[in-house]
C-alpha atoms as a PDB file:
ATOM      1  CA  UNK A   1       5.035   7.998  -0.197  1.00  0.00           C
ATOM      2  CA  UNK A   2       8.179  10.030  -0.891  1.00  0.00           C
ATOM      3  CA  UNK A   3      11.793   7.668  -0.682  1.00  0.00           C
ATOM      4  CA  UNK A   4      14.901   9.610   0.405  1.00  0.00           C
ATOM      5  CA  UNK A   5      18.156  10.396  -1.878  1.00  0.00           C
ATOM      6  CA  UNK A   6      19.824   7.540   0.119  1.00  0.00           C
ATOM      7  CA  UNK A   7      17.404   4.952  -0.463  1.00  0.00           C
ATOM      8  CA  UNK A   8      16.917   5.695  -4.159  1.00  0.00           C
ATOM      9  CA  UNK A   9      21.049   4.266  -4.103  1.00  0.00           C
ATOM     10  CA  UNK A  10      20.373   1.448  -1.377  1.00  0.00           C
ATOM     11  CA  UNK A  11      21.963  -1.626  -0.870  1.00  0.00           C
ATOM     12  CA  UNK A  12      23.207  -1.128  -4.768  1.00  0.00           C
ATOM     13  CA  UNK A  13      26.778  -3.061  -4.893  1.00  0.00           C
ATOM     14  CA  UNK A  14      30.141  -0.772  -3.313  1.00  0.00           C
ATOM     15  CA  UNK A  15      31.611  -1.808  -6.920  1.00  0.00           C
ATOM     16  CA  UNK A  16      28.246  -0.159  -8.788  1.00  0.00           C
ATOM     17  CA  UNK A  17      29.891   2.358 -11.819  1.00  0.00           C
ATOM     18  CA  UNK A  18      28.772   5.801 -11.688  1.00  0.00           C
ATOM     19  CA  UNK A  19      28.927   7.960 -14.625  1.00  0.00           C
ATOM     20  CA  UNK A  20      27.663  11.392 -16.000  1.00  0.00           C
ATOM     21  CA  UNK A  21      25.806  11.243 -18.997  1.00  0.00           C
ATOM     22  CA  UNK A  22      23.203  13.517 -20.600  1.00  0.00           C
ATOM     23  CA  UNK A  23      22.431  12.346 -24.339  1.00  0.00           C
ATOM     24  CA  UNK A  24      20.565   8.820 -24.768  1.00  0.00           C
ATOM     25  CA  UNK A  25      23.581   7.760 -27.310  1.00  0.00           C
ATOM     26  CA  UNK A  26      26.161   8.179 -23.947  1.00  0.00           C
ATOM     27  CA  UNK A  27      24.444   5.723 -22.214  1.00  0.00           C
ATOM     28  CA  UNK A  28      23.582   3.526 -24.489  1.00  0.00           C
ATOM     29  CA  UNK A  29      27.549   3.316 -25.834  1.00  0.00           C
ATOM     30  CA  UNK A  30      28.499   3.443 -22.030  1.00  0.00           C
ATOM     31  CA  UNK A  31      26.137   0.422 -21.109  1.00  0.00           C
ATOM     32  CA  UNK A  32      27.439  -1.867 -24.573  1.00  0.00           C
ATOM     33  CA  UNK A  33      31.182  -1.153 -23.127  1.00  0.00           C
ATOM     34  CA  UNK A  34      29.872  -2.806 -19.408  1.00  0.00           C
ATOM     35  CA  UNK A  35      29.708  -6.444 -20.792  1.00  0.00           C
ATOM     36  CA  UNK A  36      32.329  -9.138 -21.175  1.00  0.00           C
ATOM     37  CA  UNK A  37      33.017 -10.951 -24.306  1.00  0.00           C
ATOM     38  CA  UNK A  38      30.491 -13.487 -23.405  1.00  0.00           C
ATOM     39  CA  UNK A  39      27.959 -11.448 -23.019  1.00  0.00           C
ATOM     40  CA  UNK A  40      27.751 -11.088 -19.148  1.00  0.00           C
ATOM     41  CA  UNK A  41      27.661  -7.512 -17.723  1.00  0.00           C
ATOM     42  CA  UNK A  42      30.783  -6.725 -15.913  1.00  0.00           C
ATOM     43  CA  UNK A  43      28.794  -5.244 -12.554  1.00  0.00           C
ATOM     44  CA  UNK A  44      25.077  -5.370 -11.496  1.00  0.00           C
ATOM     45  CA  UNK A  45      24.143  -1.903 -11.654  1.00  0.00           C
ATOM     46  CA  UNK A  46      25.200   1.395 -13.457  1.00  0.00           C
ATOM     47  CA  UNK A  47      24.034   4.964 -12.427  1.00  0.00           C
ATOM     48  CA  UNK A  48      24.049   7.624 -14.840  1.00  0.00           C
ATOM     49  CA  UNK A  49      24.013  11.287 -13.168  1.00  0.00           C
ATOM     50  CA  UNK A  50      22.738  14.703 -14.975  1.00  0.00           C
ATOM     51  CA  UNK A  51      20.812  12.689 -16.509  1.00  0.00           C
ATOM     52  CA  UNK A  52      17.714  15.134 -17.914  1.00  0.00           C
ATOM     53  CA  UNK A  53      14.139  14.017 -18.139  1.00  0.00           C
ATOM     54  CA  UNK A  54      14.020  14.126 -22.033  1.00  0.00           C
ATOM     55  CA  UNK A  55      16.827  11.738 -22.209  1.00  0.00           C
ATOM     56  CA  UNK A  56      14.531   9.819 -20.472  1.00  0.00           C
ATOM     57  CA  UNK A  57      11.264   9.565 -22.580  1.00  0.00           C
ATOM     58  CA  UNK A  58      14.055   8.386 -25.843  1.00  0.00           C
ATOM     59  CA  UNK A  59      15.529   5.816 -24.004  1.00  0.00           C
ATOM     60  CA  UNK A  60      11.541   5.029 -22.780  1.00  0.00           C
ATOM     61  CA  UNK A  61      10.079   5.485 -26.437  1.00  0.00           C
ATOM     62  CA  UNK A  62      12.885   4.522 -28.718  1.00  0.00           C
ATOM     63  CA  UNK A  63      14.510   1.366 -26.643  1.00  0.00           C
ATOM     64  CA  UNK A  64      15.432  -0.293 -30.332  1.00  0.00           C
ATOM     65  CA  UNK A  65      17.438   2.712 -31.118  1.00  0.00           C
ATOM     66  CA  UNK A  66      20.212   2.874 -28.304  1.00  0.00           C
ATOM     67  CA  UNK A  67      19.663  -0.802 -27.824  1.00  0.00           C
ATOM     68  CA  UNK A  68      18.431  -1.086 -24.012  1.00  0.00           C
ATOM     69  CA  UNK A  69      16.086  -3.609 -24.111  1.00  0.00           C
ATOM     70  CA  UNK A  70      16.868  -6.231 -21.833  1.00  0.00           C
ATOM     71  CA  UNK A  71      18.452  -3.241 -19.336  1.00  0.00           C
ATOM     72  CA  UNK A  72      15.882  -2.121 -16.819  1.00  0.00           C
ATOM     73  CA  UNK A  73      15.836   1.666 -16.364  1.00  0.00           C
ATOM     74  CA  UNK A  74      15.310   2.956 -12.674  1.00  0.00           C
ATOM     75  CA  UNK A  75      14.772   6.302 -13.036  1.00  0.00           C
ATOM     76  CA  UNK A  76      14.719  10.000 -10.225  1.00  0.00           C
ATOM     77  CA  UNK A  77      13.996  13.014 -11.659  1.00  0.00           C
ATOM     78  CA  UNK A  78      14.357  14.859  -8.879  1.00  0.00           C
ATOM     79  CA  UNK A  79      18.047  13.562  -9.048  1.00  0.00           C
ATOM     80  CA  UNK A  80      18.227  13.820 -12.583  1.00  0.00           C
ATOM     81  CA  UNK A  81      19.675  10.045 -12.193  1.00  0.00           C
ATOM     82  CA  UNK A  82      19.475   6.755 -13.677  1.00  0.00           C
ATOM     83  CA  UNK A  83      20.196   3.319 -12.321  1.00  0.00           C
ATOM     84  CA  UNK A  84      20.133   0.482 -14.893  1.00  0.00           C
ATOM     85  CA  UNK A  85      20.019  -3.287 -13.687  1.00  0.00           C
ATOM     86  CA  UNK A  86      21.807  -4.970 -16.142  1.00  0.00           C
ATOM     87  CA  UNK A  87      20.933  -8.682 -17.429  1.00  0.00           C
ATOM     88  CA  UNK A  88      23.128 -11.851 -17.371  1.00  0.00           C
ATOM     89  CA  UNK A  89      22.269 -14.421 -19.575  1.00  0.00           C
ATOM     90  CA  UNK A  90      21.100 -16.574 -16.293  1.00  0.00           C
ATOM     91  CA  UNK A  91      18.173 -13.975 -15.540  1.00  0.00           C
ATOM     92  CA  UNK A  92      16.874 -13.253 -18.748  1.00  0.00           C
ATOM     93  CA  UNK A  93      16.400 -17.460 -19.006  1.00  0.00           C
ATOM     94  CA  UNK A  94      14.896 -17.066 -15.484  1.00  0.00           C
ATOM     95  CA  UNK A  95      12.426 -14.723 -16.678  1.00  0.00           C
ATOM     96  CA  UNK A  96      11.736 -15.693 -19.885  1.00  0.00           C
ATOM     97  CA  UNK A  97      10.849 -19.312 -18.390  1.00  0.00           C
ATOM     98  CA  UNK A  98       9.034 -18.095 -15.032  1.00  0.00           C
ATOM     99  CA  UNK A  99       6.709 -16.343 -17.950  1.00  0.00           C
ATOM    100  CA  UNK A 100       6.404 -19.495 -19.920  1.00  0.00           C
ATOM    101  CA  UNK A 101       4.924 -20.922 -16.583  1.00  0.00           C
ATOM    102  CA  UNK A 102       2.162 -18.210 -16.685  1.00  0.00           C
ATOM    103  CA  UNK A 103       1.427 -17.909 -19.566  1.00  0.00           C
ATOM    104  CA  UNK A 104       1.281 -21.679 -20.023  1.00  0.00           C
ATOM    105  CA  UNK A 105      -1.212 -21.908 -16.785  1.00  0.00           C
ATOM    106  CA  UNK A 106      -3.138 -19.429 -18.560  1.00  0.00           C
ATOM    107  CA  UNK A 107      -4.060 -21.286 -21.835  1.00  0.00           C
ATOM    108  CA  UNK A 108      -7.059 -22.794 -20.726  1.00  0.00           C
ATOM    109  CA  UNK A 109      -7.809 -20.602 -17.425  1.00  0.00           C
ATOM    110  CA  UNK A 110     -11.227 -18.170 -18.111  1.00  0.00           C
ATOM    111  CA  UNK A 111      -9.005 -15.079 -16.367  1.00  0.00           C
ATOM    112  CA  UNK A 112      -6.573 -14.692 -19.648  1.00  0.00           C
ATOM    113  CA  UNK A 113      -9.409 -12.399 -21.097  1.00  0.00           C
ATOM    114  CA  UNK A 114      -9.572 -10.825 -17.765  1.00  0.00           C
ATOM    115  CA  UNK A 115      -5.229 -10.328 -17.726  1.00  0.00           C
ATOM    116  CA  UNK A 116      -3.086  -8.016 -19.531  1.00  0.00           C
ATOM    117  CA  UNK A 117       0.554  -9.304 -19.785  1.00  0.00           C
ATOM    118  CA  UNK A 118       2.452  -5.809 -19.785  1.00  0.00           C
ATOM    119  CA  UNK A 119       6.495  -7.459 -19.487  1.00  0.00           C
ATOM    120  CA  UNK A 120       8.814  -4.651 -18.859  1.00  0.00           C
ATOM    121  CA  UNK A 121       6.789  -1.563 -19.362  1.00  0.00           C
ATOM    122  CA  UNK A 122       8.196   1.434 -17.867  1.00  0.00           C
ATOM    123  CA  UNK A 123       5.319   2.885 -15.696  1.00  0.00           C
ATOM    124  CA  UNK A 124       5.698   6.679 -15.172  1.00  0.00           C
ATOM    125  CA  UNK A 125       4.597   7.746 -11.716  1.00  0.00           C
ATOM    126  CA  UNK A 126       6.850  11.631 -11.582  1.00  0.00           C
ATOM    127  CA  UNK A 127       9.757  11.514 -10.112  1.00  0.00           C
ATOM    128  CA  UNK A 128       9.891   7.913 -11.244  1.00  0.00           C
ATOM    129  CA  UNK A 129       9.904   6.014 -14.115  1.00  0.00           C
ATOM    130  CA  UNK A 130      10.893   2.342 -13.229  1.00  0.00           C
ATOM    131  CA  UNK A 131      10.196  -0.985 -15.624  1.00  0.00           C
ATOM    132  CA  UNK A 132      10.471  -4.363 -13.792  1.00  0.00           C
ATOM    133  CA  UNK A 133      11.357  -7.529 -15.227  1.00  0.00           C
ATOM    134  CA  UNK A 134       7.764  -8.636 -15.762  1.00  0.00           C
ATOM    135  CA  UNK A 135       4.394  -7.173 -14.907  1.00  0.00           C
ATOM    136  CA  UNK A 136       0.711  -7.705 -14.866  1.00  0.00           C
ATOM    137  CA  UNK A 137      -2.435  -5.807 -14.514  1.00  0.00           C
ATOM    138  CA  UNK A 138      -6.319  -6.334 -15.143  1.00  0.00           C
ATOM    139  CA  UNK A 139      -7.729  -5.732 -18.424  1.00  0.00           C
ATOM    140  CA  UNK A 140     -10.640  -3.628 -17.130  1.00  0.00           C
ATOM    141  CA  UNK A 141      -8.831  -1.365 -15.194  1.00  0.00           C
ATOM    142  CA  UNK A 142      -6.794   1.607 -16.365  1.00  0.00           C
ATOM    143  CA  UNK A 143      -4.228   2.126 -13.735  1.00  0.00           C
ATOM    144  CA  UNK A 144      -0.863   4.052 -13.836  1.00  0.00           C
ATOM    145  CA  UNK A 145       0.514   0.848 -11.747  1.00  0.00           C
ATOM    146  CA  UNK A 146       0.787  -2.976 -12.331  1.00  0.00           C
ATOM    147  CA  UNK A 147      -0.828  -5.366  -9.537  1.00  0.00           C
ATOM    148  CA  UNK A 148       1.912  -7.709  -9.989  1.00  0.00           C
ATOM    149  CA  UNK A 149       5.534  -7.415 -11.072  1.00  0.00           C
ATOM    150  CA  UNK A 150       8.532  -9.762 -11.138  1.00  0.00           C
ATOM    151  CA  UNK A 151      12.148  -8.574 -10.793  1.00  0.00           C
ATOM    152  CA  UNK A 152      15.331 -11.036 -11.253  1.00  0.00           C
ATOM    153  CA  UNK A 153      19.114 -10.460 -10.034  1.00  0.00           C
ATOM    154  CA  UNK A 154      21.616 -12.032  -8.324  1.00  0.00           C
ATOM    155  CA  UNK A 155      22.080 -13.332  -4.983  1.00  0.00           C
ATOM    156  CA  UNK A 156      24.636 -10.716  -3.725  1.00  0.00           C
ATOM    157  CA  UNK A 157      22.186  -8.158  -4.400  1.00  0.00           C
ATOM    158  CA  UNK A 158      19.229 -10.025  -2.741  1.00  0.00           C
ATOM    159  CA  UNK A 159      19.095  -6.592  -0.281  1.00  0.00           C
ATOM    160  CA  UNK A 160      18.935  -4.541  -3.342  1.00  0.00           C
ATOM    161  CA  UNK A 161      16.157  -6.889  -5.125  1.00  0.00           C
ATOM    162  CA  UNK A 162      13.999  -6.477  -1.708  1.00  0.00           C
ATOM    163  CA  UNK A 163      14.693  -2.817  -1.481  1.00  0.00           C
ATOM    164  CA  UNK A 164      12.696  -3.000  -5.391  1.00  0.00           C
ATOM    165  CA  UNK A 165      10.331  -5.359  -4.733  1.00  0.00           C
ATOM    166  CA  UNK A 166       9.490  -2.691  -1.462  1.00  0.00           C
ATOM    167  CA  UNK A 167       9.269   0.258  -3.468  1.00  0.00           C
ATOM    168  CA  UNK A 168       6.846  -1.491  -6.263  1.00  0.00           C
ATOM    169  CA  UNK A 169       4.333  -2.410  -3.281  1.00  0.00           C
ATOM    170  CA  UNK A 170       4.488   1.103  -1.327  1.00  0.00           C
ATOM    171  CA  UNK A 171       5.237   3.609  -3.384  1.00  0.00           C
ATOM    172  CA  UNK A 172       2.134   2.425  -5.390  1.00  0.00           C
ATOM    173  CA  UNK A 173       0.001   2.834  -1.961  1.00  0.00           C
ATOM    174  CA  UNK A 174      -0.947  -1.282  -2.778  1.00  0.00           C
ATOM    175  CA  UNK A 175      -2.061  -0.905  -6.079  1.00  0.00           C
ATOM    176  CA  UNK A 176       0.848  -3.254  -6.639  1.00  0.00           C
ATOM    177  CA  UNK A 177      -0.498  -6.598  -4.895  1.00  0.00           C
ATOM    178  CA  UNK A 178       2.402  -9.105  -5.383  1.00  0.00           C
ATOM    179  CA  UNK A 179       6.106  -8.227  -6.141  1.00  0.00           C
ATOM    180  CA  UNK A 180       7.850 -11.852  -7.077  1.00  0.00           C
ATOM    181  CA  UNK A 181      11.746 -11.625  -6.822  1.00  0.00           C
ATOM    182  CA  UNK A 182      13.964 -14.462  -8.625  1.00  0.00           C
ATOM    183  CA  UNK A 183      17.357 -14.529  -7.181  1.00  0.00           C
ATOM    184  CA  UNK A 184      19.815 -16.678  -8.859  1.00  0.00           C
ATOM    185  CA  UNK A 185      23.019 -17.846  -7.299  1.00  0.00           C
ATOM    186  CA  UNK A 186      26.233 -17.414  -9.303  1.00  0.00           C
ATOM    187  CA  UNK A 187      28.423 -19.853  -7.350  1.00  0.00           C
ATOM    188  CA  UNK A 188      26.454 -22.892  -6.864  1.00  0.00           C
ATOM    189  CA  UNK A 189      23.429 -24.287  -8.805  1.00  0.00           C
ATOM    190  CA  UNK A 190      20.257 -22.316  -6.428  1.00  0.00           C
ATOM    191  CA  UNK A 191      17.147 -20.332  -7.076  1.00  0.00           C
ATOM    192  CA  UNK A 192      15.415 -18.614  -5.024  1.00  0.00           C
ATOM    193  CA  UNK A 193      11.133 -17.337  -5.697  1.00  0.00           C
ATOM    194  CA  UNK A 194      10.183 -15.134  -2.772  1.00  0.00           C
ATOM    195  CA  UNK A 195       7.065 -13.368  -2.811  1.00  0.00           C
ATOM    196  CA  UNK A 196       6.266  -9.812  -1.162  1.00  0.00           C
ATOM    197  CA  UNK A 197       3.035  -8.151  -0.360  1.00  0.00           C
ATOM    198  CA  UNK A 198       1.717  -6.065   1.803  1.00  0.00           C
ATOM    199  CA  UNK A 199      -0.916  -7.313   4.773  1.00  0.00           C
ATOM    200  CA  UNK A 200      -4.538  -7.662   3.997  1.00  0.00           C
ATOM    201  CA  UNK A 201      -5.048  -5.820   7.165  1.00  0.00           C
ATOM    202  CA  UNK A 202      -3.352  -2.003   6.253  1.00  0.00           C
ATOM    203  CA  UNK A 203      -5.993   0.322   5.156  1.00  0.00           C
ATOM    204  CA  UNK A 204      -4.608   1.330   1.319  1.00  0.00           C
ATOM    205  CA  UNK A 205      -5.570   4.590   1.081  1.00  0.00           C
ATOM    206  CA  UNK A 206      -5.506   5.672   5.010  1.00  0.00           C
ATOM    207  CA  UNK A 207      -4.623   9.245   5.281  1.00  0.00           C
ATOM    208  CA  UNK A 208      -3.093   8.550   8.934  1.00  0.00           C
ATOM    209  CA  UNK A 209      -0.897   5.971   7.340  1.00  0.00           C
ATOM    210  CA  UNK A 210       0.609   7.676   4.779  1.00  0.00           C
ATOM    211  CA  UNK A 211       3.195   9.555   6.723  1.00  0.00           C
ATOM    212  CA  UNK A 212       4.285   6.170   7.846  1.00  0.00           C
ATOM    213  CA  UNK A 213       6.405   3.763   6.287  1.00  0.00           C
ATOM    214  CA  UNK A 214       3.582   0.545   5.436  1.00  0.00           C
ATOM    215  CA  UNK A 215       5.517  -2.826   5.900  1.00  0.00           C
ATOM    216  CA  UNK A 216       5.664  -5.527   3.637  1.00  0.00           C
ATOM    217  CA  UNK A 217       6.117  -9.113   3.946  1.00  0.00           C
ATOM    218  CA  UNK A 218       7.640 -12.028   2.451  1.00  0.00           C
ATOM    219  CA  UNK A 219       4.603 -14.680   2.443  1.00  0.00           C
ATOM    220  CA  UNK A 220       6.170 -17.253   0.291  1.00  0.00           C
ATOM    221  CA  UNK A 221       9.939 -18.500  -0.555  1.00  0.00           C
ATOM    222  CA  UNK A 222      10.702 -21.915  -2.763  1.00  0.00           C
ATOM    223  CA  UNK A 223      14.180 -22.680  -2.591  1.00  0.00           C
ATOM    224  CA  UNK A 224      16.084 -24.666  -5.330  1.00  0.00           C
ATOM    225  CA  UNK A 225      19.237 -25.938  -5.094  1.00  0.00           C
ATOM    226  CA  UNK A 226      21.442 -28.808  -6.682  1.00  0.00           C
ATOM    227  CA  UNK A 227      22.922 -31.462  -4.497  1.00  0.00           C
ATOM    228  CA  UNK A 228      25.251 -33.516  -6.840  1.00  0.00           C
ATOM    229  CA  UNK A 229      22.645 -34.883  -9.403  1.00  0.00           C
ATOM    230  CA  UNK A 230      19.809 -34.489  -7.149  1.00  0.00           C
ATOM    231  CA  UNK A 231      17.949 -31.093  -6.968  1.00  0.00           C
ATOM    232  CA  UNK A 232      16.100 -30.610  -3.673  1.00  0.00           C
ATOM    233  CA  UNK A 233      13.468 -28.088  -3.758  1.00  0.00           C
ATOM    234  CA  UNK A 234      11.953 -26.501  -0.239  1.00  0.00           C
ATOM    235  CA  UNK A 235       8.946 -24.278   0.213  1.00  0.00           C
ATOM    236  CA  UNK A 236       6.909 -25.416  -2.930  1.00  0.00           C
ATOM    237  CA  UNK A 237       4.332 -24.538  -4.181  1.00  0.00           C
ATOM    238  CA  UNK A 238       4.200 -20.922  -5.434  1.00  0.00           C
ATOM    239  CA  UNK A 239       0.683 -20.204  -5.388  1.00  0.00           C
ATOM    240  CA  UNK A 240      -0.616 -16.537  -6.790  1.00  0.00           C
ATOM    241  CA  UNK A 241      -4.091 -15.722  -5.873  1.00  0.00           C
ATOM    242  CA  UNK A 242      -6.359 -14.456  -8.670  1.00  0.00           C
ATOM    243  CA  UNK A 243      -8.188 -12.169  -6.855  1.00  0.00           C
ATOM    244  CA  UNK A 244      -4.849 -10.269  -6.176  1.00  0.00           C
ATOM    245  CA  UNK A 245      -3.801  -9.950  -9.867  1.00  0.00           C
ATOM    246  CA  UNK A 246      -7.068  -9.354 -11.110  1.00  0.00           C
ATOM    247  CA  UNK A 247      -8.436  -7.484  -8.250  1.00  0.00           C
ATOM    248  CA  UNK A 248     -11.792  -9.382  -8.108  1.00  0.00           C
ATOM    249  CA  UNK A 249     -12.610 -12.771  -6.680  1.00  0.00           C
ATOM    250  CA  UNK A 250     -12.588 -15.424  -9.547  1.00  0.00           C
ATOM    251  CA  UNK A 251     -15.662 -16.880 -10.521  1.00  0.00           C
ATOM    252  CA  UNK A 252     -16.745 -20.313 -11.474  1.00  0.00           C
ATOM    253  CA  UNK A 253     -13.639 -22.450 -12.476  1.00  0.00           C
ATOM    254  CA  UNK A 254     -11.051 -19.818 -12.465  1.00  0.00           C
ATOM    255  CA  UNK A 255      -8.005 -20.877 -10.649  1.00  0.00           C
ATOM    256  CA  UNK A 256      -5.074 -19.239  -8.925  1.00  0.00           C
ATOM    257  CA  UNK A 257      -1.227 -20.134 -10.620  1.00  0.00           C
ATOM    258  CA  UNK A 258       0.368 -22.927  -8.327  1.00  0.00           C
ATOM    259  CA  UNK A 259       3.820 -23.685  -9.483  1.00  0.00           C
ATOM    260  CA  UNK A 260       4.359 -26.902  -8.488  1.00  0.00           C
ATOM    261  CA  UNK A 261       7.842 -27.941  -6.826  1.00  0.00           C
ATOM    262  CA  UNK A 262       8.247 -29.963 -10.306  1.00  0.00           C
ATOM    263  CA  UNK A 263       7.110 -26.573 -12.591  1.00  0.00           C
ATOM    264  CA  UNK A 264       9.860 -24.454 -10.759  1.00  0.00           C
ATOM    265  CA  UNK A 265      12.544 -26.968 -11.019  1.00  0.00           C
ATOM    266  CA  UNK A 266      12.194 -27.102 -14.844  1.00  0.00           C
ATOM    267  CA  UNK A 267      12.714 -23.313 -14.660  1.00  0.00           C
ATOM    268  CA  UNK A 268      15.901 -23.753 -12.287  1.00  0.00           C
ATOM    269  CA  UNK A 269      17.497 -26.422 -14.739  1.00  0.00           C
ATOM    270  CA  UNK A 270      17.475 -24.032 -17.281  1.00  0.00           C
ATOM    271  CA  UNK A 271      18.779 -21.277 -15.547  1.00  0.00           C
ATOM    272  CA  UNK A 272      21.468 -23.557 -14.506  1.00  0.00           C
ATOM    273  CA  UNK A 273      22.096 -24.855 -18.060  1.00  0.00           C
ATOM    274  CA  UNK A 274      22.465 -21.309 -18.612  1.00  0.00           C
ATOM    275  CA  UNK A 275      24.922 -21.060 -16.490  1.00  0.00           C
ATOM    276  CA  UNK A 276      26.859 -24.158 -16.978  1.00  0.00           C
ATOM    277  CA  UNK A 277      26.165 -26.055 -14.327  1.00  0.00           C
ATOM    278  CA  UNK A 278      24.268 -28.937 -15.585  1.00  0.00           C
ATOM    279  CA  UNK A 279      23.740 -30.076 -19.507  1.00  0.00           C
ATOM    280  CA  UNK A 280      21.244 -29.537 -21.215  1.00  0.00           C
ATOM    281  CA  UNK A 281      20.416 -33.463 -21.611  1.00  0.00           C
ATOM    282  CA  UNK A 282      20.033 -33.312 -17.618  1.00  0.00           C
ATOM    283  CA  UNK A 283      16.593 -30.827 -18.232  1.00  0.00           C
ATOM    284  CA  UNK A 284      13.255 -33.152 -18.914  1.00  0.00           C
ATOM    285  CA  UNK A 285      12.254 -31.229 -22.188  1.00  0.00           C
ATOM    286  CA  UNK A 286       8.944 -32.452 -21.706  1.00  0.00           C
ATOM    287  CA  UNK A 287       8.631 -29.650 -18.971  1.00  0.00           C
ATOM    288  CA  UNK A 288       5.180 -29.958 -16.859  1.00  0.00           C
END
């Protein structure tokens, strides 16, 4: 399904930089110029124009080099432009702990041989190339799209983060089975899981469909919030189906992921330690 010039830029902040760049070392000295001192970006977004397609495959190839790793690259060739989410210190903890969850529910689950863990691969799909925060596919199947992905940002740019989570889920004609979006709240100690998919019931690969826009829907949101020393969560669990990462039912003892009100909240105290809203002696280090 094609996406119009105007939604390739929606819902992105009125504040969101725009520059012209053309050589990988451009953006890469433009981006290191975008954060504060203490290592917070100074907006959300930045979109690069003329940006040409070989630019492209060094900054996809070579991320070490011009020092983009923990930027994720949104990328229209037809536009010859570039949109890079950029990473507060808040959502790369989010992340990096939300995986810890998974991977830890893993360890002794039979579908980790079944599960590649793929993080922020860029998947190629012309005129796009887009990484996400976090992805997942089966082992045994040799897609050009993830059946799960995971994308983090703040809560000012929760239409933005929906707009992504959308175009992971249709634009891979539901190949992409789950899209997970972590908002974080930079006023007030919250975080917010909501999960997107698209219904059972829409025939994937429906010919009569595809000139139509498919809809998705938000089947799950836990929300976490802090209320004096008391954190309340609502929604809990977050479960993920097997059979919709893995594409198969699971057999025997495999189990789904269900993140337990608890699991998620050890995730949110981080973040929020992160952000300096609680200490770091109010987080049970013993975890789950």
């Amino acid at each position: 399904m094609a996406f119009t010039e105007s939604e390739f830029f929606s819902h992105l902040p009125g504040d969101t930089p725009s520059r012209a760049a053309i050589r990988p070392h451009a953006i890469s000295n433009s981006l290191e110029k975008n954060f504060h001192p203490n290592g917070d970006p100074k907006s959300a977004y930045v979109i690069f124009t003329s940006v040409p397609p070989e630019t492209i495959q060094r900054l996809i190839h070579y991320p070490h080099q011009y020092i983009i790793l923990s930027k994720r690259l949104f990328y229209n060739e037809d536009l010859r432009t570039l949109i890079v989410k950029m990473p507060w210190r808040a959502h790369i903890t989010a992340i990096e702990e939300f995986k810890s969850l998974i991977h830890r529910n893993l360890f002794h689950n039979p579908a980790r041989h079944g599960l590649s863990m793929l993080g922020h691969t860029t998947y190629e799909i012309p005129p796009f190339a887009k990484e996400a925060d976090d992805s997942y596919a089966p082992r045994r199947v040799l897609e050009e799209w993830p059946t799960m992905v995971i994308e983090v940002g703040r809560s000012d740019c929760l239409d933005r983060l929906r707009f992504e989570a959308n175009w992971w889920l249709v634009r891979s004609d539901g190949v992409v089975r789950i899209a997970i979006i972590i908002v974080v709240n930079h006023d007030h100690p919250e975080i917010v899981f909501e999960m997107w998919q698209r219904p059972a019931s829409q025939p994937e690969h429906s010919h009569a469909l595809r000139s139509l826009t498919p809809q998705v829907t938000k089947t799950q949101e836990v929300r976490i919030s802090r209320c004096g020393n008391d954190t309340v969560t609502v929604g809990a669990p977050l479960t993920i189906r097997l059979e919709d990462v893995l594409l198969r039912a699971p057999p025997g003892d495999e189990r789904g992921f269900v993140f337990t009100a608890e699991k998620l909240e050890y995730v949110a105290h981080f973040v929020w330690e992160t952000q300096g809203f609680i200490p770091l002696s109010d987080i049970n280090l013993q975890g789950e």
